[in-house]
Each structure stands twice: as C-alpha cells, then as structure tokens.
PDB file of N, CA and C in Angstrom:
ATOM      1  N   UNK A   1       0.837  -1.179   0.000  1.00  0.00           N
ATOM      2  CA  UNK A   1       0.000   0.000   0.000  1.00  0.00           C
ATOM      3  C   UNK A   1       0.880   1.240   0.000  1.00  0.00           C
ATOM      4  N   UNK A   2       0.523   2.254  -0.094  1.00  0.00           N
ATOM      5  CA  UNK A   2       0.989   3.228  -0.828  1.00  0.00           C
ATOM      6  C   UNK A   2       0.365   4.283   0.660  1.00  0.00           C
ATOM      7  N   UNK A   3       1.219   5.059   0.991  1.00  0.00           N
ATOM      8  CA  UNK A   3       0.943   6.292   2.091  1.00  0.00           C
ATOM      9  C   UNK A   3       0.286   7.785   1.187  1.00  0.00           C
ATOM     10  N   UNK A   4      -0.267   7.978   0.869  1.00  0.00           N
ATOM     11  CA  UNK A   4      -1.228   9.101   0.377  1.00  0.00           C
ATOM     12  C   UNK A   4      -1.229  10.367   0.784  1.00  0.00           C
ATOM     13  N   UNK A   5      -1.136  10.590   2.011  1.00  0.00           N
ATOM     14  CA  UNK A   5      -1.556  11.489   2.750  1.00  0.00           C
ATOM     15  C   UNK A   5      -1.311  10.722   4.614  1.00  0.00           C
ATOM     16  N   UNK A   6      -0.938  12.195   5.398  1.00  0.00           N
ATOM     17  CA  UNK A   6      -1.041  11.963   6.799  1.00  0.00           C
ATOM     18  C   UNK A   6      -2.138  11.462   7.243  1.00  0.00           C
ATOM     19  N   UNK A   7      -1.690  10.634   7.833  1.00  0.00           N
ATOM     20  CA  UNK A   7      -3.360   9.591   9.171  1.00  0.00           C
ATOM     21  C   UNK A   7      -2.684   9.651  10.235  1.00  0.00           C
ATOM     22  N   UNK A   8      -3.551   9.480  11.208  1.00  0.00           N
ATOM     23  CA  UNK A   8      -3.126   9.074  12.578  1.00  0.00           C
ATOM     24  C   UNK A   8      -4.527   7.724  13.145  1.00  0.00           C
ATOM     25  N   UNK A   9      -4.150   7.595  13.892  1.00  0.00           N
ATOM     26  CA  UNK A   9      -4.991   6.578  14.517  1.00  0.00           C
ATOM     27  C   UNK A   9      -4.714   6.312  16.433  1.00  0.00           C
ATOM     28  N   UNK A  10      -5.533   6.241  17.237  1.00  0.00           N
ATOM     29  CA  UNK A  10      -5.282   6.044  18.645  1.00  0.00           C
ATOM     30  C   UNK A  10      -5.753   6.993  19.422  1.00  0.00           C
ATOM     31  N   UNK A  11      -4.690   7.071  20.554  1.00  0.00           N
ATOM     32  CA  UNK A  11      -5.317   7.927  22.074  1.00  0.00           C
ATOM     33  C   UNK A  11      -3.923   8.008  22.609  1.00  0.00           C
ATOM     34  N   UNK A  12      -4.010   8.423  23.596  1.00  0.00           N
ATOM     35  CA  UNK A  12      -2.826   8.658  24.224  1.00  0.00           C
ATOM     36  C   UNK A  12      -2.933   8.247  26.259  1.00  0.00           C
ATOM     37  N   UNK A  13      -4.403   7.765  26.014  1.00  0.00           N
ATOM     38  CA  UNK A  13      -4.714   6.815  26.778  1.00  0.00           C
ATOM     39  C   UNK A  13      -3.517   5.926  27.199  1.00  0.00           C
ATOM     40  N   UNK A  14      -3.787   5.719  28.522  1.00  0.00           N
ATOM     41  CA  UNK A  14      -3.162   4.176  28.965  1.00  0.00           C
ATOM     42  C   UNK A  14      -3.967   3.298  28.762  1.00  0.00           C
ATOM     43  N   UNK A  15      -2.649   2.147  28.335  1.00  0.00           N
ATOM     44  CA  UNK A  15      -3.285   0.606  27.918  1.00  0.00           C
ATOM     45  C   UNK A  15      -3.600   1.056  25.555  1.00  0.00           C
ATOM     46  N   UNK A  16      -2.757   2.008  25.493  1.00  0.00           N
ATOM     47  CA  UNK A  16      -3.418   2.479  23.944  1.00  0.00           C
ATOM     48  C   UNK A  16      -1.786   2.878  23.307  1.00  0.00           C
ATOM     49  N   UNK A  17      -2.079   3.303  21.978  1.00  0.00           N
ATOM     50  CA  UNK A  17      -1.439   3.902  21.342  1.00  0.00           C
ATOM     51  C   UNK A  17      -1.694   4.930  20.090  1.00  0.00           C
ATOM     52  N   UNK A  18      -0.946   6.042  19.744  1.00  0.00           N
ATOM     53  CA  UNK A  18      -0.787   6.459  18.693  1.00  0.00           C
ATOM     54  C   UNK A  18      -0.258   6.379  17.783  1.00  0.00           C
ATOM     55  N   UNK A  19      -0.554   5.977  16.563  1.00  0.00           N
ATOM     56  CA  UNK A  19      -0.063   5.784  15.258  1.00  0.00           C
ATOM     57  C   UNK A  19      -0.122   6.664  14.489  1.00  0.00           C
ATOM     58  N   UNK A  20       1.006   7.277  14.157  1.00  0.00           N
ATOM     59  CA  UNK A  20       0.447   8.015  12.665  1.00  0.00           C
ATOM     60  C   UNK A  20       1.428   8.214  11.831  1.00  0.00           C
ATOM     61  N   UNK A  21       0.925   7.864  10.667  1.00  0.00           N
ATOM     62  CA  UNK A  21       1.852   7.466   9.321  1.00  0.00           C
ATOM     63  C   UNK A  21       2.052   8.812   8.318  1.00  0.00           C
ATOM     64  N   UNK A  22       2.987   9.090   7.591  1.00  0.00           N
ATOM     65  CA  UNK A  22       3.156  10.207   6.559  1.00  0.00           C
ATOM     66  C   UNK A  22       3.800   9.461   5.434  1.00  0.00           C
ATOM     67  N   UNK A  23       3.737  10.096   4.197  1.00  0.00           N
ATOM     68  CA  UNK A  23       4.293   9.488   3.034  1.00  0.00           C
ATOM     69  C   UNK A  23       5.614  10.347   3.059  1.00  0.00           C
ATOM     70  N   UNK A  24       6.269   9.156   3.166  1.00  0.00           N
ATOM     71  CA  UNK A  24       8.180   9.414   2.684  1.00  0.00           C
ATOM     72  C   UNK A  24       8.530   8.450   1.890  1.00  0.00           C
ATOM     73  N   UNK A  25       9.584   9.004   1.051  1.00  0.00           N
ATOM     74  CA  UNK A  25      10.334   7.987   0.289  1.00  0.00           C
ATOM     75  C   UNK A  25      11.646   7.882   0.987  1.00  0.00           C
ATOM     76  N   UNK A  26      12.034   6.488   0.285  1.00  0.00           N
ATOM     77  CA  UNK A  26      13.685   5.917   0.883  1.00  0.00           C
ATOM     78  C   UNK A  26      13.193   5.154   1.809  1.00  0.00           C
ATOM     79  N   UNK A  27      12.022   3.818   1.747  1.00  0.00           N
ATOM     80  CA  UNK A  27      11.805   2.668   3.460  1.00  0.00           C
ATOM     81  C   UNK A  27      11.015   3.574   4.330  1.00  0.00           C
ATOM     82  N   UNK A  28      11.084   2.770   5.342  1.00  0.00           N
ATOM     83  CA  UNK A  28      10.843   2.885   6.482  1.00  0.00           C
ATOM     84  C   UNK A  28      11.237   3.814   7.557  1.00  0.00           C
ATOM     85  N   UNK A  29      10.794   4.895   7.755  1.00  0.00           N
ATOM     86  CA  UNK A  29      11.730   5.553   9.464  1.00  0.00           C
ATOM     87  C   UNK A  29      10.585   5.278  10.340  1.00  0.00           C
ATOM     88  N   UNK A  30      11.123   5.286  11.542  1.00  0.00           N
ATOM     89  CA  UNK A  30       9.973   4.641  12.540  1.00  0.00           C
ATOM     90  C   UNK A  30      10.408   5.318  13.304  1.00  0.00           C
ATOM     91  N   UNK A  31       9.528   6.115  14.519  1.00  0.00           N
ATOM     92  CA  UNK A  31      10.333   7.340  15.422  1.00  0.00           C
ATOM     93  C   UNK A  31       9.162   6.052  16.745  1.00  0.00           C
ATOM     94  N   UNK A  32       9.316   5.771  17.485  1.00  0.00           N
ATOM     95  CA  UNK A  32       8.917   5.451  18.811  1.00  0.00           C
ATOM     96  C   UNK A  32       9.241   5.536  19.966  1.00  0.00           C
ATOM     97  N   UNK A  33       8.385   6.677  20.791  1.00  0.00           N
ATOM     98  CA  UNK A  33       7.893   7.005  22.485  1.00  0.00           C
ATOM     99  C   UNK A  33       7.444   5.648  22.991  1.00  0.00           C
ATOM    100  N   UNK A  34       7.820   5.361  24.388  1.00  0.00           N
ATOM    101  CA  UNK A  34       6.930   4.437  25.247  1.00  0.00           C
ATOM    102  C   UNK A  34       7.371   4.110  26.406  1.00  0.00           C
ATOM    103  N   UNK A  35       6.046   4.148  27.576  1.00  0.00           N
ATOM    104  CA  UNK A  35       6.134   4.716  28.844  1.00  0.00           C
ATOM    105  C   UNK A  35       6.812   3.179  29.100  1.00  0.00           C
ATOM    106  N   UNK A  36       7.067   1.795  28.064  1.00  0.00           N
ATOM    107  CA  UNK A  36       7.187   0.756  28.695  1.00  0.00           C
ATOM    108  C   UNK A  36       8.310   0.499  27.297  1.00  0.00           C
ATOM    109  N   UNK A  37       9.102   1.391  27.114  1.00  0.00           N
ATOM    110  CA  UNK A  37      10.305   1.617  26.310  1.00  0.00           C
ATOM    111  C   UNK A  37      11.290   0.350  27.075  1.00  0.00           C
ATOM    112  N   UNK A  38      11.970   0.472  28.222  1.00  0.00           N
ATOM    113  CA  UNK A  38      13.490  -0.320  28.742  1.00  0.00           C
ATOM    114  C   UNK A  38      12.662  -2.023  28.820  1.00  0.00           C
ATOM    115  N   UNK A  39      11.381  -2.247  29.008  1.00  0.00           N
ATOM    116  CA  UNK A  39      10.838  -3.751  28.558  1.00  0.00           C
ATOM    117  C   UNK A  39      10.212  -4.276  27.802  1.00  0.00           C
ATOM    118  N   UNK A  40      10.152  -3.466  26.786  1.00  0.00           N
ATOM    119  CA  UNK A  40       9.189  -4.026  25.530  1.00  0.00           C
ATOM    120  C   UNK A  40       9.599  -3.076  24.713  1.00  0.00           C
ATOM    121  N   UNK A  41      10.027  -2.393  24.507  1.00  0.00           N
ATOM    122  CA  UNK A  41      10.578  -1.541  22.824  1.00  0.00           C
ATOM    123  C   UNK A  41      11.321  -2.303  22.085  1.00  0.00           C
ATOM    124  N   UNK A  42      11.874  -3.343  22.462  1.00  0.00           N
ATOM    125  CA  UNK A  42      12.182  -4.432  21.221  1.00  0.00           C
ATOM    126  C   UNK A  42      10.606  -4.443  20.369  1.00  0.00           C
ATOM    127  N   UNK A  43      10.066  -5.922  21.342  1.00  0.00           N
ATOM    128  CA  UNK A  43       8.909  -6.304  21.033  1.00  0.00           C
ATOM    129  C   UNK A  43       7.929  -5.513  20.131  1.00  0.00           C
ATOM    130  N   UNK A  44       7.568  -3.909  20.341  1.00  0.00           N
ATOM    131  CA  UNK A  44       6.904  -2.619  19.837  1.00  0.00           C
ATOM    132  C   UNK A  44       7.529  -2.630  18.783  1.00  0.00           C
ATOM    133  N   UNK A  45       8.852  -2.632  18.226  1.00  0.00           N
ATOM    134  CA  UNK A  45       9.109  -1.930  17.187  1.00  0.00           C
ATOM    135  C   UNK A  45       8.934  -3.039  15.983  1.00  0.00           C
ATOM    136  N   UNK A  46       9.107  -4.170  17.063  1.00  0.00           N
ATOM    137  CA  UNK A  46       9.158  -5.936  15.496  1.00  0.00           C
ATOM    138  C   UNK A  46       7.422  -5.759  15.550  1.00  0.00           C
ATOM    139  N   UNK A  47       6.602  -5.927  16.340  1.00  0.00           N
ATOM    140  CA  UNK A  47       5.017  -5.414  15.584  1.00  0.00           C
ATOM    141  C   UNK A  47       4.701  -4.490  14.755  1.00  0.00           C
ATOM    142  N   UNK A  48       5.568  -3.687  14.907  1.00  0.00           N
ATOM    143  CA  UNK A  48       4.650  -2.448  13.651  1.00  0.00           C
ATOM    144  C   UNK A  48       5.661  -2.575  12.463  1.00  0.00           C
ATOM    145  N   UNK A  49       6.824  -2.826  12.494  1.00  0.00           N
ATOM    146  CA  UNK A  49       7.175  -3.217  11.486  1.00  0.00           C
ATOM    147  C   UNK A  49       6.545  -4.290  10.548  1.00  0.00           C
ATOM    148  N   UNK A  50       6.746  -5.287  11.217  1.00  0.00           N
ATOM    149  CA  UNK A  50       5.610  -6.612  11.186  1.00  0.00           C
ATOM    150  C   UNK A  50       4.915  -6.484  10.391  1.00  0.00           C
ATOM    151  N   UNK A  51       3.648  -5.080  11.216  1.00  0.00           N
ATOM    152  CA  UNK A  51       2.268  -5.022  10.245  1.00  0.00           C
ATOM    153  C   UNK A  51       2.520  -4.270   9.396  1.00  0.00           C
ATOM    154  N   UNK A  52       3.455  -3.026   8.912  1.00  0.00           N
ATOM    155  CA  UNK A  52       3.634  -2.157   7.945  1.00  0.00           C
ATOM    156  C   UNK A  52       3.918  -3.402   7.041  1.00  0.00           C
ATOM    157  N   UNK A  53       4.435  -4.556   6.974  1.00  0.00           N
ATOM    158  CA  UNK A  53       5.291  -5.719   6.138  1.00  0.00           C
ATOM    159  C   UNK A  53       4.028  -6.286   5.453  1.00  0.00           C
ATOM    160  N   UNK A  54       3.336  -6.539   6.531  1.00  0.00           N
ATOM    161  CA  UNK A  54       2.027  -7.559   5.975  1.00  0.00           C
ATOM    162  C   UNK A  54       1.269  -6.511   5.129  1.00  0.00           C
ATOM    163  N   UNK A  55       1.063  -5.402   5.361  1.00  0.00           N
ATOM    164  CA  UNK A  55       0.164  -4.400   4.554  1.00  0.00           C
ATOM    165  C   UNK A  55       1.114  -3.849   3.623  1.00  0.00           C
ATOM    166  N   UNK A  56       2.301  -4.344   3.188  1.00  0.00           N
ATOM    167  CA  UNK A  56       2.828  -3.863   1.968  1.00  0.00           C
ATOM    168  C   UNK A  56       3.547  -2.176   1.637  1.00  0.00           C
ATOM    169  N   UNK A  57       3.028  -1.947   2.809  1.00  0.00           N
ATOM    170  CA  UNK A  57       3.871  -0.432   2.886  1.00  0.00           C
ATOM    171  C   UNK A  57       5.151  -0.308   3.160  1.00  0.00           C
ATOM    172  N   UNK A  58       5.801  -0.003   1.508  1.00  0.00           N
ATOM    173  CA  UNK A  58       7.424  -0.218   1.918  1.00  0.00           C
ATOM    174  C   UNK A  58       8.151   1.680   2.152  1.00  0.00           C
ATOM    175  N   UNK A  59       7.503   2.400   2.206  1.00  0.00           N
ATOM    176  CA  UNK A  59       7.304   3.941   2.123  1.00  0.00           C
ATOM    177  C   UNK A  59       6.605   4.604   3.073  1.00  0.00           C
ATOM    178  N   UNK A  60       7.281   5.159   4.498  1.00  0.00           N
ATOM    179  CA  UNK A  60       6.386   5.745   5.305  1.00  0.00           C
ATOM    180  C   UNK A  60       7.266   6.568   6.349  1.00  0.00           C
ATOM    181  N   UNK A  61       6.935   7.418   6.909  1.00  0.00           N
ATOM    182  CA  UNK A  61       7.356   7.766   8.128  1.00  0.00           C
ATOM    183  C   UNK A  61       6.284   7.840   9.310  1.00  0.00           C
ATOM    184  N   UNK A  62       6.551   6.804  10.331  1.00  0.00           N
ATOM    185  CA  UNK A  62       5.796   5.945  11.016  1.00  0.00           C
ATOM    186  C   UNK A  62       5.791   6.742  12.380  1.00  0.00           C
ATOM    187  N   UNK A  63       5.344   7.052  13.056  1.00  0.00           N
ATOM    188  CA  UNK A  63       5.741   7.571  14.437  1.00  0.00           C
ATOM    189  C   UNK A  63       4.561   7.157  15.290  1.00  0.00           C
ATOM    190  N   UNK A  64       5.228   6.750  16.798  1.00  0.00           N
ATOM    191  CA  UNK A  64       4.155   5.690  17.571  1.00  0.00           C
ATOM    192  C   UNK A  64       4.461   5.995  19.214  1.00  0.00           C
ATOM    193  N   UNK A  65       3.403   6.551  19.685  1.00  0.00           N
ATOM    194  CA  UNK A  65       3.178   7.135  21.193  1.00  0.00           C
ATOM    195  C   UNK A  65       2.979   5.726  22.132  1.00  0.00           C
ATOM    196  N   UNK A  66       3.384   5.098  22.680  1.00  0.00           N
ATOM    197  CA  UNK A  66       3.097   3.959  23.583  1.00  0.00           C
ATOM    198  C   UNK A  66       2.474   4.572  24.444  1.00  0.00           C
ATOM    199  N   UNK A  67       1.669   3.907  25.060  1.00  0.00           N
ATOM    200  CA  UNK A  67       1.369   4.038  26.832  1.00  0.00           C
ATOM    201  C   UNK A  67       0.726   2.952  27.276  1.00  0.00           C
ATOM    202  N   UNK A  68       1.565   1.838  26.752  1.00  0.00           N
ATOM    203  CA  UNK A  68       1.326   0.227  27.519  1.00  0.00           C
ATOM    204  C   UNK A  68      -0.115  -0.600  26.718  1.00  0.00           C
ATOM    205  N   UNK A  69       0.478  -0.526  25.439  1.00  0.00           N
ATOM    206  CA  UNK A  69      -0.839  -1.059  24.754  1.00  0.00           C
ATOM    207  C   UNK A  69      -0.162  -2.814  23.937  1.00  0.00           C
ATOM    208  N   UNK A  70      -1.459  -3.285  24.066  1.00  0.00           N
ATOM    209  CA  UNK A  70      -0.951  -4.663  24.050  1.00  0.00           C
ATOM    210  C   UNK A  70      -0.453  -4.891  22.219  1.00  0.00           C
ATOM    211  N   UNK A  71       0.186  -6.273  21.939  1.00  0.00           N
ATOM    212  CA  UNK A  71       0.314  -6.519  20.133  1.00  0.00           C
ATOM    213  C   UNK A  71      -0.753  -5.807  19.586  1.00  0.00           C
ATOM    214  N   UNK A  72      -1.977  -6.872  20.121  1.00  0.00           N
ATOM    215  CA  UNK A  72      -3.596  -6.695  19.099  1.00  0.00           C
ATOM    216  C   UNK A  72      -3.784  -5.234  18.630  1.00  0.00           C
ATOM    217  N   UNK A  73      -3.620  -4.009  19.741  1.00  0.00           N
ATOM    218  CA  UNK A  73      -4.169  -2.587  19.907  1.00  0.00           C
ATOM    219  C   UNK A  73      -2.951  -2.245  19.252  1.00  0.00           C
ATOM    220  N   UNK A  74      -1.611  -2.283  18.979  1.00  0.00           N
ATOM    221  CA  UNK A  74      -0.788  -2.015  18.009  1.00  0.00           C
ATOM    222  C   UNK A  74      -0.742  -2.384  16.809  1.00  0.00           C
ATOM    223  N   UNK A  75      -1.251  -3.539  16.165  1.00  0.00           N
ATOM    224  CA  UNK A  75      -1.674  -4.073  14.855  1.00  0.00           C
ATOM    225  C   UNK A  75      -2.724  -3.422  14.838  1.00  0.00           C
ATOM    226  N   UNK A  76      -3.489  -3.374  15.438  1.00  0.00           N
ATOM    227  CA  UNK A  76      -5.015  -2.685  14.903  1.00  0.00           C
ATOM    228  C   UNK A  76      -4.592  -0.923  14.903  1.00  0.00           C
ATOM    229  N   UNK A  77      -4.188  -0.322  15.451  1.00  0.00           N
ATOM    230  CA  UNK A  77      -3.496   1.446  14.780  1.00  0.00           C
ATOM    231  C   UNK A  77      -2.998   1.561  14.210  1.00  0.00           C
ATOM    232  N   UNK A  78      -1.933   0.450  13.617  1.00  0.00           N
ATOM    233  CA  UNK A  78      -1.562   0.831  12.559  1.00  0.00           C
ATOM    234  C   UNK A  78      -2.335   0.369  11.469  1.00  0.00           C
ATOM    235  N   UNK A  79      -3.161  -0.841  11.206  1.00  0.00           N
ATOM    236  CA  UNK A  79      -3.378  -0.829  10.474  1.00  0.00           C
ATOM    237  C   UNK A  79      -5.003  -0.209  10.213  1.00  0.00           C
ATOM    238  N   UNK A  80      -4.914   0.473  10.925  1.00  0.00           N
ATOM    239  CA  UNK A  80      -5.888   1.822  10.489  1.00  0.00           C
ATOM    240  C   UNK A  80      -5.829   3.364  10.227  1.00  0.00           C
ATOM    241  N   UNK A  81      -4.113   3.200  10.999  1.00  0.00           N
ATOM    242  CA  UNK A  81      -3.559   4.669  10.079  1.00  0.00           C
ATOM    243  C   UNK A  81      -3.202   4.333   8.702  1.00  0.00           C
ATOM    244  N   UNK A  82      -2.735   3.422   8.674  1.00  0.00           N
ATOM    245  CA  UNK A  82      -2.471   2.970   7.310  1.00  0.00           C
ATOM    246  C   UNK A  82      -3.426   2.736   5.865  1.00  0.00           C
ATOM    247  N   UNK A  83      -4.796   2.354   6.375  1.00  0.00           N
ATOM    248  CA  UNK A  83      -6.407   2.370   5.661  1.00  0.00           C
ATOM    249  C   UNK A  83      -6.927   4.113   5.110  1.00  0.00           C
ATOM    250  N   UNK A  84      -5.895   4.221   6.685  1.00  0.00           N
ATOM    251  CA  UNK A  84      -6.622   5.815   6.327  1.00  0.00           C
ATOM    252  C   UNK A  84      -6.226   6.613   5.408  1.00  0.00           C
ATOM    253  N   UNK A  85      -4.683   6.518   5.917  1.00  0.00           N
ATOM    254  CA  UNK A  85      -3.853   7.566   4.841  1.00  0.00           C
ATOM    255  C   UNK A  85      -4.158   6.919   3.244  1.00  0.00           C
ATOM    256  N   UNK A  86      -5.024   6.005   3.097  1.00  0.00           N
ATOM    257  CA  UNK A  86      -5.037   5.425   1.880  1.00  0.00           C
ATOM    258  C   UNK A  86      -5.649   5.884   1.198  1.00  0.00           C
ATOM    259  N   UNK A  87      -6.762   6.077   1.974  1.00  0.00           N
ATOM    260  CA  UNK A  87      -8.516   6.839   1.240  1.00  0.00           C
ATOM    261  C   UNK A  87      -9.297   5.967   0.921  1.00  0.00           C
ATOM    262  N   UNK A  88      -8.968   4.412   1.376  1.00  0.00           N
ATOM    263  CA  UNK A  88      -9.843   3.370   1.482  1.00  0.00           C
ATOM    264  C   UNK A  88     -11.360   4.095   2.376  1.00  0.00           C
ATOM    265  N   UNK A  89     -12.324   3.835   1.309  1.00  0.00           N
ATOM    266  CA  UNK A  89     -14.255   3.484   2.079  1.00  0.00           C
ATOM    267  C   UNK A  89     -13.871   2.520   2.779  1.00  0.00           C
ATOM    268  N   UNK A  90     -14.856   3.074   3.942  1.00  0.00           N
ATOM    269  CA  UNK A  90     -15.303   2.021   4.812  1.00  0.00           C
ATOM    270  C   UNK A  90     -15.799   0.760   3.839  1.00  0.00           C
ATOM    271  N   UNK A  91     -16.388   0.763   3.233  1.00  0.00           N
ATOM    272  CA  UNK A  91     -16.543  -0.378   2.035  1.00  0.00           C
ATOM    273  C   UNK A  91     -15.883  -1.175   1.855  1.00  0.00           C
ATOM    274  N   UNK A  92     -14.136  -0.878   1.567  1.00  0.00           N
ATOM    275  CA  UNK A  92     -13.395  -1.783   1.069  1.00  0.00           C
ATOM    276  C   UNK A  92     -12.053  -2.107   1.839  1.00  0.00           C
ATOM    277  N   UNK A  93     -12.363  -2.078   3.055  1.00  0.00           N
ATOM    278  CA  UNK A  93     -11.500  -2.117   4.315  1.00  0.00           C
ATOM    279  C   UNK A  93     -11.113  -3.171   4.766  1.00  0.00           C
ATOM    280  N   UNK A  94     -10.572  -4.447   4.559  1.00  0.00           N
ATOM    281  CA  UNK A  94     -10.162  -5.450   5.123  1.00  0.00           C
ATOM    282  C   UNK A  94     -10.275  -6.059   6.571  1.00  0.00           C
ATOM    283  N   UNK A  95     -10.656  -5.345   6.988  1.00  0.00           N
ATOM    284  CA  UNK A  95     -10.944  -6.049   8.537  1.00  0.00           C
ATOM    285  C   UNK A  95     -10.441  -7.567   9.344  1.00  0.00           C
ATOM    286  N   UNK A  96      -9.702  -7.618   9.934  1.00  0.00           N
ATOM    287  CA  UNK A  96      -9.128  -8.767   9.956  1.00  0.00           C
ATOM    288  C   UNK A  96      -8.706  -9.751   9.104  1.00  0.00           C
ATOM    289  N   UNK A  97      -8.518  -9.424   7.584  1.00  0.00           N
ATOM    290  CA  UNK A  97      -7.541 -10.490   7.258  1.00  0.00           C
ATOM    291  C   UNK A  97      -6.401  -9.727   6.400  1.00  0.00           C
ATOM    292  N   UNK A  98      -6.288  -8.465   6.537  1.00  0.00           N
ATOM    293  CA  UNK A  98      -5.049  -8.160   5.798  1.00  0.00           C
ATOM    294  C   UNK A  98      -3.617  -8.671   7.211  1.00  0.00           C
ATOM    295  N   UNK A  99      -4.542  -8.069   8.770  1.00  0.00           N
ATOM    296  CA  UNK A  99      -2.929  -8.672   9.646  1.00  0.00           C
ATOM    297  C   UNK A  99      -3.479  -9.743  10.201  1.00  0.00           C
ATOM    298  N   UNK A 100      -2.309 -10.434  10.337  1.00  0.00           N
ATOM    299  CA  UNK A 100      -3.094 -11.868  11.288  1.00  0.00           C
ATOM    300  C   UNK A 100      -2.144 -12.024  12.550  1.00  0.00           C
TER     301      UNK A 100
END
C-alpha cells in the first residue's frame, strides 16, 4: 500500500497507542515514544514493522506514542492509520484479514 496522505490513529490513553503514518520515500523511518520503552521496545518496534510488512507499505514515516498497549491494539493502529492515509471506504476495508 501506498501512504497518500497523513493519518493518525489512537489515544494517548493508557493501555493504547498512537499511530500516525506520513508518506516518505527511501523505506521505512519509525520514530517510537513508550512509557514501557526499557521492557518491551524491542517487542513494539518488530510489531509495527511486522504489520507495515504484511500491509505492503514499503514507504512511510511511522511515528508511535506507547502508553502500555498490548500486540492486538498495536496491529489494529496501525493498520488503520495505514487504511486511512489510503482513502480506502469504509466499504473496502479489510478487517481482519489483511494482519493476522
């Protein structure tokens, strides 16, 4: 998929996250905050990579607010900043089977 335009997706809630994607060229940059950074910012950064992989977005500048949100709630922001910045209808939205 192709980055279009800025999206964001999330809260800044605990137990949540913020996602929000911009179109860059040259890969991937990934900027990531998180209140649970020194025990899980490995883990955080191989998920959203992960799902940017499975959704085909090889072009983005990715930036992601932690505040202790589990895999599922990190696959699911991104891959709805990612729907968004697309200009995908609700219509033609994949819903559980583009990440697994």
């Amino acid at each position: 998929m192709e980055i279009l335009k800025p999206a964001m997706a999330g809260t800044l809630e605990s137990s949540d996250a913020q996602v929000t994607v911009e179109p860059m060229d040259g890969g991937i940059q990934l900027s990531l905050q998180s209140s649970v950074m020194n025990q899980y910012g490995r883990q955080i950064r191989e998920t959203v990579l992960e799902t940017l992989d499975r959704l085909e977005v090889k072009n983005a500048k990715v930036t992601v607010v932690d505040k202790g949100a589990l895999d599922c709630t990190l696959k699911a922001r991104v891959e709805c900043a990612v729907f968004r910045s697309c200009g995908q209808s609700a219509a033609n939205i994949p819903w559980g089977g583009a990440v697994r």
